[in-house]
PDB file of N, CA and C in Angstrom:
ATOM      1  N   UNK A   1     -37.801  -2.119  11.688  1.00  0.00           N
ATOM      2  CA  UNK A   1     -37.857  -0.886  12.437  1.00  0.00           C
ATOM      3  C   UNK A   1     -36.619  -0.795  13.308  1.00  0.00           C
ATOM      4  N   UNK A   2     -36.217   0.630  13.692  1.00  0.00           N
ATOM      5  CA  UNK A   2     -34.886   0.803  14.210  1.00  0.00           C
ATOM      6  C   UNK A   2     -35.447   1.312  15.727  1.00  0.00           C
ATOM      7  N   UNK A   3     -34.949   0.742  16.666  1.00  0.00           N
ATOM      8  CA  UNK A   3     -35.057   1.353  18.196  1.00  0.00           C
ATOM      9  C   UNK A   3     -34.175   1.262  19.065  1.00  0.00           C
ATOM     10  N   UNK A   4     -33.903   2.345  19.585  1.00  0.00           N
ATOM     11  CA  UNK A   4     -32.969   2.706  21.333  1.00  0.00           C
ATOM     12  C   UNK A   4     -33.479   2.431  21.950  1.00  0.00           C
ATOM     13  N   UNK A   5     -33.055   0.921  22.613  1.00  0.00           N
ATOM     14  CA  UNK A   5     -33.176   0.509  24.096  1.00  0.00           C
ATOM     15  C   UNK A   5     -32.223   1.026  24.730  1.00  0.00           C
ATOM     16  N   UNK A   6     -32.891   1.837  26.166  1.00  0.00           N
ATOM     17  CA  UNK A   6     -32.453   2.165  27.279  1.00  0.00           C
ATOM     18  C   UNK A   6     -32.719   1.772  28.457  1.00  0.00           C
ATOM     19  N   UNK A   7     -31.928   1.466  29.642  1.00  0.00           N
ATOM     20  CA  UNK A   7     -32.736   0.638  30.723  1.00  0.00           C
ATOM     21  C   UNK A   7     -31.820   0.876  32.083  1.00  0.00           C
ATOM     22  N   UNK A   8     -31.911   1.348  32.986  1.00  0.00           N
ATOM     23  CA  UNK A   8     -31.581   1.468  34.893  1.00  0.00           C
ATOM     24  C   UNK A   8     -32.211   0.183  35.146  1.00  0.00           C
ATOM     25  N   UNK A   9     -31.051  -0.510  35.891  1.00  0.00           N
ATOM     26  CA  UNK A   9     -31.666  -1.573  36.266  1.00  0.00           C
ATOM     27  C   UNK A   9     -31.263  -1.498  37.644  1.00  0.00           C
ATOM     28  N   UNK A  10     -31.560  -1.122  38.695  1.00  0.00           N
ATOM     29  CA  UNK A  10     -31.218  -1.247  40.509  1.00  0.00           C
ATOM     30  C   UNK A  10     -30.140  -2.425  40.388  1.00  0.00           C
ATOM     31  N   UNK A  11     -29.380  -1.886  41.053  1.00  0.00           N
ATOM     32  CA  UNK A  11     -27.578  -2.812  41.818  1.00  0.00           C
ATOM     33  C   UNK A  11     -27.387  -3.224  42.740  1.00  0.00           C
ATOM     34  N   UNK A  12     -28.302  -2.651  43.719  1.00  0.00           N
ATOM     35  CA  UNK A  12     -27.797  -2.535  44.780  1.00  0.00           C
ATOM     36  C   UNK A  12     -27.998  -4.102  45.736  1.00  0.00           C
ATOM     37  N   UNK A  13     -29.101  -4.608  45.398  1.00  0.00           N
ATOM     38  CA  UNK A  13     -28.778  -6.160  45.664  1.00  0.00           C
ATOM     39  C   UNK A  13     -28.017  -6.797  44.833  1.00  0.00           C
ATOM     40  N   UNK A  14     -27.750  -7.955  45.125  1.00  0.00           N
ATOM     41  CA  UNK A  14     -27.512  -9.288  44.048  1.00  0.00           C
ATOM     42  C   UNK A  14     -28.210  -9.500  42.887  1.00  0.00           C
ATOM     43  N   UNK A  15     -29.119  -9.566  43.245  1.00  0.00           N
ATOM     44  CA  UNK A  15     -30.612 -10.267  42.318  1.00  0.00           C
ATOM     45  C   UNK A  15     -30.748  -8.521  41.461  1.00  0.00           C
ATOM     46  N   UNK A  16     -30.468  -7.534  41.877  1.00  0.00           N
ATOM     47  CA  UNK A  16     -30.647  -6.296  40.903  1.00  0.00           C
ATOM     48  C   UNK A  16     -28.960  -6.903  39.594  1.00  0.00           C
ATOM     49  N   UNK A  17     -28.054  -7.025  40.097  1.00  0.00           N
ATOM     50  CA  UNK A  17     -26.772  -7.468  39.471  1.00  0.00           C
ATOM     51  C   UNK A  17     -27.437  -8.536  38.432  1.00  0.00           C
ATOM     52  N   UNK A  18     -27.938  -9.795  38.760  1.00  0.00           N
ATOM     53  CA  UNK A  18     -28.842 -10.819  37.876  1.00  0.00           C
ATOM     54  C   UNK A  18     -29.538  -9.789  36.681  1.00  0.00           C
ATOM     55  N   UNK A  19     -30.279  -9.212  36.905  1.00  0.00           N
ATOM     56  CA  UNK A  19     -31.179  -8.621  36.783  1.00  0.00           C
ATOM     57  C   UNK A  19     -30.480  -7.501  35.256  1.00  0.00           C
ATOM     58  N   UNK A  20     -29.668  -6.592  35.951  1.00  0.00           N
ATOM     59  CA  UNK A  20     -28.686  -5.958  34.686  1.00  0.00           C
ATOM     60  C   UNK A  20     -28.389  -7.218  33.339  1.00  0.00           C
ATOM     61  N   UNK A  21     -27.439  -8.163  34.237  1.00  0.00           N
ATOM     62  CA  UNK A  21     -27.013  -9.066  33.364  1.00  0.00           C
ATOM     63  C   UNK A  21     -27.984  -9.698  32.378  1.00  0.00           C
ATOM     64  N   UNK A  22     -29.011  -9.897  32.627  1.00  0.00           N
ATOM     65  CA  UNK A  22     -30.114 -10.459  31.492  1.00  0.00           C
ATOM     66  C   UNK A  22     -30.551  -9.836  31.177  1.00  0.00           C
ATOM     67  N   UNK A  23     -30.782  -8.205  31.337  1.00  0.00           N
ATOM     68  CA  UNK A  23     -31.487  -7.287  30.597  1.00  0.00           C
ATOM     69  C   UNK A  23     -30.692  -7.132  29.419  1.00  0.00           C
ATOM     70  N   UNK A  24     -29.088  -6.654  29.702  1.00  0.00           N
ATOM     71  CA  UNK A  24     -28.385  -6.827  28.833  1.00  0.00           C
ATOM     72  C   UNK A  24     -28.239  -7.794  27.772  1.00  0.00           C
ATOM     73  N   UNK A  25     -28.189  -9.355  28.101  1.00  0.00           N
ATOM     74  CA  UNK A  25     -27.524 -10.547  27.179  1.00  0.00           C
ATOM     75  C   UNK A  25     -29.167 -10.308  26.617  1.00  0.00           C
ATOM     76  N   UNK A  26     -30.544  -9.969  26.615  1.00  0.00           N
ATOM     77  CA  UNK A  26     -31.478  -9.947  26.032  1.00  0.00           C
ATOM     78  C   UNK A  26     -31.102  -8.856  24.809  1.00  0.00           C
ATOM     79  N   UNK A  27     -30.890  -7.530  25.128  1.00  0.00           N
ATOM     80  CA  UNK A  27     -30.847  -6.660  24.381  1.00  0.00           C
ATOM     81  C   UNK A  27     -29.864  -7.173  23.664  1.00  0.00           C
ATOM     82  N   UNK A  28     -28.211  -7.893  23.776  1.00  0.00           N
ATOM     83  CA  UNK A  28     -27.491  -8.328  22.978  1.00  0.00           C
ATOM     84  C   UNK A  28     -28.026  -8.845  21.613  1.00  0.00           C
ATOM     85  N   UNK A  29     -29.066  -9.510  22.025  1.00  0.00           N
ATOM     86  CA  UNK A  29     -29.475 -10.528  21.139  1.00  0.00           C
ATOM     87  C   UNK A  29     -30.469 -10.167  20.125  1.00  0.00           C
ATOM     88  N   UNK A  30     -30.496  -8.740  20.267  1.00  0.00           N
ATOM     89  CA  UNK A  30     -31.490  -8.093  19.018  1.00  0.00           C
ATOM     90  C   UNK A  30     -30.859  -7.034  18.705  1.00  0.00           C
ATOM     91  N   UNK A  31     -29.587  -6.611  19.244  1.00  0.00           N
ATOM     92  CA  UNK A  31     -29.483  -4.982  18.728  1.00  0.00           C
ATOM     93  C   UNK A  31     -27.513  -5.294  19.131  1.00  0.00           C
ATOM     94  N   UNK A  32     -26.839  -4.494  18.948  1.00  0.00           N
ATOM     95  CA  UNK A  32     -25.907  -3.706  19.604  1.00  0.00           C
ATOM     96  C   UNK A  32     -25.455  -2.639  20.515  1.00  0.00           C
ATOM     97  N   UNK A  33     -24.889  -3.146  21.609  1.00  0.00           N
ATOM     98  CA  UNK A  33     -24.536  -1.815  22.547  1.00  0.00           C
ATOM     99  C   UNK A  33     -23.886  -0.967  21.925  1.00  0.00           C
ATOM    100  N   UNK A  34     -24.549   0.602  22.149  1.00  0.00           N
ATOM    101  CA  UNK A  34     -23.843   1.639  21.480  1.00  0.00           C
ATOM    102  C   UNK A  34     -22.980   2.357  22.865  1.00  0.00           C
ATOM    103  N   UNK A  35     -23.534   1.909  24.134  1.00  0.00           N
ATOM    104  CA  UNK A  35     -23.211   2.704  25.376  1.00  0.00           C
ATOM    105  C   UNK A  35     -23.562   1.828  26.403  1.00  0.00           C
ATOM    106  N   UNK A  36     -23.161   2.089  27.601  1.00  0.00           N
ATOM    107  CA  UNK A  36     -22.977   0.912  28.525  1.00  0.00           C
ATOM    108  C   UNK A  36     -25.101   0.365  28.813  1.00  0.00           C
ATOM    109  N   UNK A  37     -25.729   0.951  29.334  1.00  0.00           N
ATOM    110  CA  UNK A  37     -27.183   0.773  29.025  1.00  0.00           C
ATOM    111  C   UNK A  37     -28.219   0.779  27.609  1.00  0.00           C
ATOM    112  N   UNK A  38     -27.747   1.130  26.620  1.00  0.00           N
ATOM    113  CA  UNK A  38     -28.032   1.383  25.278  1.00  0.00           C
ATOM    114  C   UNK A  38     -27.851   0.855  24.288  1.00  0.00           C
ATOM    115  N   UNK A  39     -28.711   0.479  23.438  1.00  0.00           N
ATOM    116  CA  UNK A  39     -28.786  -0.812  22.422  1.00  0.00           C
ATOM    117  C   UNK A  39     -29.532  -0.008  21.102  1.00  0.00           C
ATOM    118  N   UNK A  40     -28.810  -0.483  19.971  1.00  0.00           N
ATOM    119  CA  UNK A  40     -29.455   0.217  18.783  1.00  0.00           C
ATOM    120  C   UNK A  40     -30.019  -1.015  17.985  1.00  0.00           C
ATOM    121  N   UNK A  41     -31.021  -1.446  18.154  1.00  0.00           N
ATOM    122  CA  UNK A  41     -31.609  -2.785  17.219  1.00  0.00           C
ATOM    123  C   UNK A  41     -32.270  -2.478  16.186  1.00  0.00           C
ATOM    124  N   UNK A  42     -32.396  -3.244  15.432  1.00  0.00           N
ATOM    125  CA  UNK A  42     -32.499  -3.733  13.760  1.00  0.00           C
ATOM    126  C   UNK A  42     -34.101  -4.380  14.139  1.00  0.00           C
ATOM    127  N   UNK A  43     -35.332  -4.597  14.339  1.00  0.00           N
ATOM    128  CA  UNK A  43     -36.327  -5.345  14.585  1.00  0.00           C
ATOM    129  C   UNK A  43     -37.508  -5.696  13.665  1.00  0.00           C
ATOM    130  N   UNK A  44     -37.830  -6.613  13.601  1.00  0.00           N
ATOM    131  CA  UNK A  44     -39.655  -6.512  12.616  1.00  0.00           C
ATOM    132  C   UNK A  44     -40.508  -6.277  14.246  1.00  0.00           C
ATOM    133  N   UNK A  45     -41.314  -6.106  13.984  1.00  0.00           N
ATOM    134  CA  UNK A  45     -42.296  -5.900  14.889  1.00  0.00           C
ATOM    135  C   UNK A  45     -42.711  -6.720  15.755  1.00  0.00           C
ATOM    136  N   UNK A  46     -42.824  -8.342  15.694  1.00  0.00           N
ATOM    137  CA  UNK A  46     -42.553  -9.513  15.683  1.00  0.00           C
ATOM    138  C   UNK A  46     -41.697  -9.773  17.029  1.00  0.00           C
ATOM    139  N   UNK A  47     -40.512  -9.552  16.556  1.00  0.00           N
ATOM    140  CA  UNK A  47     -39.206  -9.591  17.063  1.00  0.00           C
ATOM    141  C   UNK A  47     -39.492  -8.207  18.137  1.00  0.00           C
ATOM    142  N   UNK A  48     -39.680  -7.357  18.222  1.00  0.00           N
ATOM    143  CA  UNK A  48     -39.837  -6.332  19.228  1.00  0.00           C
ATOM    144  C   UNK A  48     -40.923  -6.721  20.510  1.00  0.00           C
ATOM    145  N   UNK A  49     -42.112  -7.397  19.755  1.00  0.00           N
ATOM    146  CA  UNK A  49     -43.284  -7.507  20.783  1.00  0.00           C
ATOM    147  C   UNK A  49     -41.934  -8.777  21.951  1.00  0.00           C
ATOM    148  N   UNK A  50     -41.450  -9.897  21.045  1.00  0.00           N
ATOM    149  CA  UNK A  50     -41.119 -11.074  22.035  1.00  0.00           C
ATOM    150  C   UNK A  50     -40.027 -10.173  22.908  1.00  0.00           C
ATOM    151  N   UNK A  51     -38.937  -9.219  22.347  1.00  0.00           N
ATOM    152  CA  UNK A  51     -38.186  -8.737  23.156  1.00  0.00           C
ATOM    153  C   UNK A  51     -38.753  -7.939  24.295  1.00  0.00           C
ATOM    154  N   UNK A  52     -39.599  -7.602  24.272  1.00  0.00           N
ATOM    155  CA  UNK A  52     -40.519  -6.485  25.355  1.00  0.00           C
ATOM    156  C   UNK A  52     -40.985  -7.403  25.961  1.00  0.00           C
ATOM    157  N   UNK A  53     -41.430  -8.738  26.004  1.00  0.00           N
ATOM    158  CA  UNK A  53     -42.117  -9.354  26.204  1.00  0.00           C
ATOM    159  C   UNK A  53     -41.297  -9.807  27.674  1.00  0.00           C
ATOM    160  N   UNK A  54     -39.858 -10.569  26.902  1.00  0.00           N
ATOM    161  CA  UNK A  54     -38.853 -11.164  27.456  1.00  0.00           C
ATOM    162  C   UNK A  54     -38.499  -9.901  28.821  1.00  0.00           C
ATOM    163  N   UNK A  55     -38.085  -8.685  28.418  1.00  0.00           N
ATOM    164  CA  UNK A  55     -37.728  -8.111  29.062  1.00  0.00           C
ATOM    165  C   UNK A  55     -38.267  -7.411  30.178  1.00  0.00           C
ATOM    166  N   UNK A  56     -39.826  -7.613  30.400  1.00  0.00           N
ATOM    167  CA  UNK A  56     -40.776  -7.563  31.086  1.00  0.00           C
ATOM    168  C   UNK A  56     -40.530  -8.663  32.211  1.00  0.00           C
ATOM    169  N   UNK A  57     -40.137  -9.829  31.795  1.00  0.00           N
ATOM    170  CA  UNK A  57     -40.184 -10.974  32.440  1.00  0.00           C
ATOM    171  C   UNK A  57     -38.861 -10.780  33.356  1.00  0.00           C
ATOM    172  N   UNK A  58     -38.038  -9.931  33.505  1.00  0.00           N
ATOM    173  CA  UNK A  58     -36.911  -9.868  33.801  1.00  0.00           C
ATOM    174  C   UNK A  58     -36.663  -8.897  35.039  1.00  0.00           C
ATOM    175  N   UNK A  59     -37.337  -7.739  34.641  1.00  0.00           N
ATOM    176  CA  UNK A  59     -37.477  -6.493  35.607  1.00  0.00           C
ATOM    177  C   UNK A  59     -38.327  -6.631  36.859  1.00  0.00           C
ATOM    178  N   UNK A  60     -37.464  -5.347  37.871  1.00  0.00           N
ATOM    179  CA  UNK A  60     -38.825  -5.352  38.949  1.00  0.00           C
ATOM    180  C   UNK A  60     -39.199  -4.320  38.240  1.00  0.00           C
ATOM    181  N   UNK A  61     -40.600  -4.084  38.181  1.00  0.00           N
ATOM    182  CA  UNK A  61     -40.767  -2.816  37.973  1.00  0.00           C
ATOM    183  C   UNK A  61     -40.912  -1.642  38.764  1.00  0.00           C
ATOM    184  N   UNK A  62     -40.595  -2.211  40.251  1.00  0.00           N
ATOM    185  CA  UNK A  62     -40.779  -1.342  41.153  1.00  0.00           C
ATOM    186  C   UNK A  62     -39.518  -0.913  41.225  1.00  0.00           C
ATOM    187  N   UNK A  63     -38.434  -1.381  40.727  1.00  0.00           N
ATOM    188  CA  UNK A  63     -36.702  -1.200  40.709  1.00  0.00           C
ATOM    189  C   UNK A  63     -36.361  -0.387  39.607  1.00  0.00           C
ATOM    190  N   UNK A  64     -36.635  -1.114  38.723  1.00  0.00           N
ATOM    191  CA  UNK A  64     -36.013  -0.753  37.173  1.00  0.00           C
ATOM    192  C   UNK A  64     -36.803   0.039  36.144  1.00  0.00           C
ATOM    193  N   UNK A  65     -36.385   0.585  35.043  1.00  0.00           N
ATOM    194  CA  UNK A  65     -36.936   1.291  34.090  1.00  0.00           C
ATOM    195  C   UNK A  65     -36.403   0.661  32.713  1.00  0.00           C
ATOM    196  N   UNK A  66     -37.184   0.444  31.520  1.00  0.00           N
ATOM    197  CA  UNK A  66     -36.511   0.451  30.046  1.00  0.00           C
ATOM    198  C   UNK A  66     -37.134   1.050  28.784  1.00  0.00           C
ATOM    199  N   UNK A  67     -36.530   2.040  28.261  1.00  0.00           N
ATOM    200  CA  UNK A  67     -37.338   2.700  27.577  1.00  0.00           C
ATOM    201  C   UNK A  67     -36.739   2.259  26.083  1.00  0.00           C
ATOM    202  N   UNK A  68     -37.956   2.923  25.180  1.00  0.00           N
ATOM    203  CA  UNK A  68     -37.864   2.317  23.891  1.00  0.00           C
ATOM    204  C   UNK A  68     -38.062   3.564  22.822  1.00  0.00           C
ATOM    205  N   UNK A  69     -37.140   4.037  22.413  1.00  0.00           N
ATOM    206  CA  UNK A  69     -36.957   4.865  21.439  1.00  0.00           C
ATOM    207  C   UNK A  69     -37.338   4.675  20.141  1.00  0.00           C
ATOM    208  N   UNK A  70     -38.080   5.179  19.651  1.00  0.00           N
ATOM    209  CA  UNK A  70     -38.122   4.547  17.980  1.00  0.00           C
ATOM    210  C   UNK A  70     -37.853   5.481  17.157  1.00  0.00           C
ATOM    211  N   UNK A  71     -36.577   5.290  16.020  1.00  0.00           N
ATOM    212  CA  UNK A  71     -35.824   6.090  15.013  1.00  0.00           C
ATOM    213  C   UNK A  71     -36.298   5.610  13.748  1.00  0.00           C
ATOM    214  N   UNK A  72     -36.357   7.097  13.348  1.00  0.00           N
ATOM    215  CA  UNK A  72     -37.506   7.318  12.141  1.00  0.00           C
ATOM    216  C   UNK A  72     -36.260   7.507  11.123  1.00  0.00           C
ATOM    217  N   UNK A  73     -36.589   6.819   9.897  1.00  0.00           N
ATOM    218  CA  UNK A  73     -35.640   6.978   8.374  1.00  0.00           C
ATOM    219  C   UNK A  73     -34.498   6.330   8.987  1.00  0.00           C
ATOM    220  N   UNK A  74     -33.632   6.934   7.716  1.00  0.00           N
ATOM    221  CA  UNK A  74     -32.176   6.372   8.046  1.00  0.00           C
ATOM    222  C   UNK A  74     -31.451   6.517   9.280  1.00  0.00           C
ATOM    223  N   UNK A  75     -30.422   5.344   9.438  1.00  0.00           N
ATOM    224  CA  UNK A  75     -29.513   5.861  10.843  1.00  0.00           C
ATOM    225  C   UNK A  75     -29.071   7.431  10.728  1.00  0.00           C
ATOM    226  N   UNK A  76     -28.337   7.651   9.088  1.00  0.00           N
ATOM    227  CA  UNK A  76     -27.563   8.676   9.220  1.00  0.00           C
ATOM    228  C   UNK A  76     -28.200   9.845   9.463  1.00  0.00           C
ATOM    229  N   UNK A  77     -29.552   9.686   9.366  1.00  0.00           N
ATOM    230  CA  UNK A  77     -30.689  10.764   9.868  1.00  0.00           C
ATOM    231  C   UNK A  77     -30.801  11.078  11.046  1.00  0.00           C
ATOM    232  N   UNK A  78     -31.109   9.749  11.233  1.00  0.00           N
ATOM    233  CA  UNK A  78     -31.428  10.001  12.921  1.00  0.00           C
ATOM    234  C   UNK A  78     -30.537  10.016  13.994  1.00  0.00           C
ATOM    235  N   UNK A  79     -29.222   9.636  13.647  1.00  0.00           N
ATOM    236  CA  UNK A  79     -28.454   9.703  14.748  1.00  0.00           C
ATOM    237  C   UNK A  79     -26.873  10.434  14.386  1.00  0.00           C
ATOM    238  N   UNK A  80     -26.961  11.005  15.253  1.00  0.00           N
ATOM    239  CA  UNK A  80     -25.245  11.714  15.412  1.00  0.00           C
ATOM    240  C   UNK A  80     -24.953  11.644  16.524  1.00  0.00           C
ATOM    241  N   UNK A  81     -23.480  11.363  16.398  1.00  0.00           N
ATOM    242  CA  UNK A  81     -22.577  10.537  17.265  1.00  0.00           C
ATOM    243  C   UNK A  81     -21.142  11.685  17.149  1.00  0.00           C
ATOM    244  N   UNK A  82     -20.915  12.531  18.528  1.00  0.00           N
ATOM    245  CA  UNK A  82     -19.149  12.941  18.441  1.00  0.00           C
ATOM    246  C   UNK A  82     -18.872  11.683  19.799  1.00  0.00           C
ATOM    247  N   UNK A  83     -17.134  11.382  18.691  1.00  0.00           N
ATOM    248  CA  UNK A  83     -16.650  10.524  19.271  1.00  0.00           C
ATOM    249  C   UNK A  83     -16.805   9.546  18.471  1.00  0.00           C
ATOM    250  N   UNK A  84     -15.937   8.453  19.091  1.00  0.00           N
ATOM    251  CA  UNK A  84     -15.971   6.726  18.452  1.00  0.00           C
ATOM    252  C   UNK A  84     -17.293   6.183  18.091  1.00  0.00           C
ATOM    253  N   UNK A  85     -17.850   5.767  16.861  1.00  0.00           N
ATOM    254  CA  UNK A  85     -18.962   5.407  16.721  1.00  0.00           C
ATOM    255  C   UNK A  85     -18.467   4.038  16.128  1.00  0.00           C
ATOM    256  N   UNK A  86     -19.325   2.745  17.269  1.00  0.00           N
ATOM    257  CA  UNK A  86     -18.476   1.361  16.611  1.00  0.00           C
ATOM    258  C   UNK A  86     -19.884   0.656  15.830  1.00  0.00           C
ATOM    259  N   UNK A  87     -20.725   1.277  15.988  1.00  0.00           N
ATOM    260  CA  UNK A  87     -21.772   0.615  15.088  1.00  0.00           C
ATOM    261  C   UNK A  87     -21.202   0.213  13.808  1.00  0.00           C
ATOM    262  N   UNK A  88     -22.375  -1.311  13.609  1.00  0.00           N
ATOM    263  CA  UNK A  88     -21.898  -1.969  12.359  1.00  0.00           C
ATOM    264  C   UNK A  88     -23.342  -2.272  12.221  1.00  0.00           C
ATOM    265  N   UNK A  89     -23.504  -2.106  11.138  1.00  0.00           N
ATOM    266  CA  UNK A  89     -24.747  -2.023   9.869  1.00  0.00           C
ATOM    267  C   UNK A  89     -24.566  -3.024   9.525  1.00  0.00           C
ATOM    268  N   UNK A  90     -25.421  -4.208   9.819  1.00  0.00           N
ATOM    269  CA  UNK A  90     -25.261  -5.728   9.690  1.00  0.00           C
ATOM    270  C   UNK A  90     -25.883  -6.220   8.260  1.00  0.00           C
ATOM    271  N   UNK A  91     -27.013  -4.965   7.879  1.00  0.00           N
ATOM    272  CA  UNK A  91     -27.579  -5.120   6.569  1.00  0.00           C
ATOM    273  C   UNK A  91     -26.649  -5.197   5.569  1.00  0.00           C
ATOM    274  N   UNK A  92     -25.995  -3.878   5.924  1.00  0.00           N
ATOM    275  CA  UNK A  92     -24.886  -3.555   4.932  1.00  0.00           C
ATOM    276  C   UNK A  92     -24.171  -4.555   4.530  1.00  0.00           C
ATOM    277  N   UNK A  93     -23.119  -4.975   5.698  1.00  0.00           N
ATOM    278  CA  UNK A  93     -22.587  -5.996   5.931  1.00  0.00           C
ATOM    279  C   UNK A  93     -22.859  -7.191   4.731  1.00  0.00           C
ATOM    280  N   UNK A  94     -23.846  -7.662   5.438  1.00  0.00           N
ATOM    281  CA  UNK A  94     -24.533  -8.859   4.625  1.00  0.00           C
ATOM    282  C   UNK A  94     -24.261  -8.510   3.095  1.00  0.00           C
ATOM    283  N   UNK A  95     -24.654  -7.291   2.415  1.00  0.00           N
ATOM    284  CA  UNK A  95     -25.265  -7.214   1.532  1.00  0.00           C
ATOM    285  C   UNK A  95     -23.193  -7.607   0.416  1.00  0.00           C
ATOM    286  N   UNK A  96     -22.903  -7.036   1.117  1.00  0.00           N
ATOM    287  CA  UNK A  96     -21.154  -6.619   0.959  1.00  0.00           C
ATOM    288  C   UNK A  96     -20.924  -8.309   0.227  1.00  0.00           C
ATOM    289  N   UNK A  97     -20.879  -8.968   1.632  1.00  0.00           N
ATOM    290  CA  UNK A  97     -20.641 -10.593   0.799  1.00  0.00           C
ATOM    291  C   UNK A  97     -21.541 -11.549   0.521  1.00  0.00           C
TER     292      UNK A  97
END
């Protein structure tokens, strides 16, 4: 399944700064940044529950927000992009070599 993670994470302390930084290196680790808060991931379902899971563990929720988009069919369906689009299709990829 394909989903847009989006997420405000409060700055204004230190511990909000912590806080960005691991929301981020989490989302790294399942998807690609398409935009400075925004992640386009590749997931089984599996893999989505532990990332929500993780990223729960991370937030205040009285601070922060992360929302979860879910894109239906193909990328080229669901998404249009004006401007630089650096997405890389890792399936593809793979499939290539």
């Amino acid at each position: 399944m394909r989903v847009l993670i989006t997420y405000d994470v409060g700055t204004v302390e230190k511990k909000g700064q912590r806080r960005l930084r691991r929301v981020a290196k989490l989302c790294e680790n399942f998807g690609q940044r398409v935009q400075k808060s925004v992640f386009e991931c590749s997931v089984t379902k599996t893999q989505l529950a532990s990332l929500k899971q993780q990223l729960r563990g991370e937030i205040d929720v009285d601070k922060d927000s992360i929302r979860f988009y879910y894109l239906r069919g193909d990328r080229k369906q669901a998404v249009e992009v004006f401007g630089p689009d650096s997405y890389v299709d890792f399936e593809v990829e793979a499939l290539i070599f």
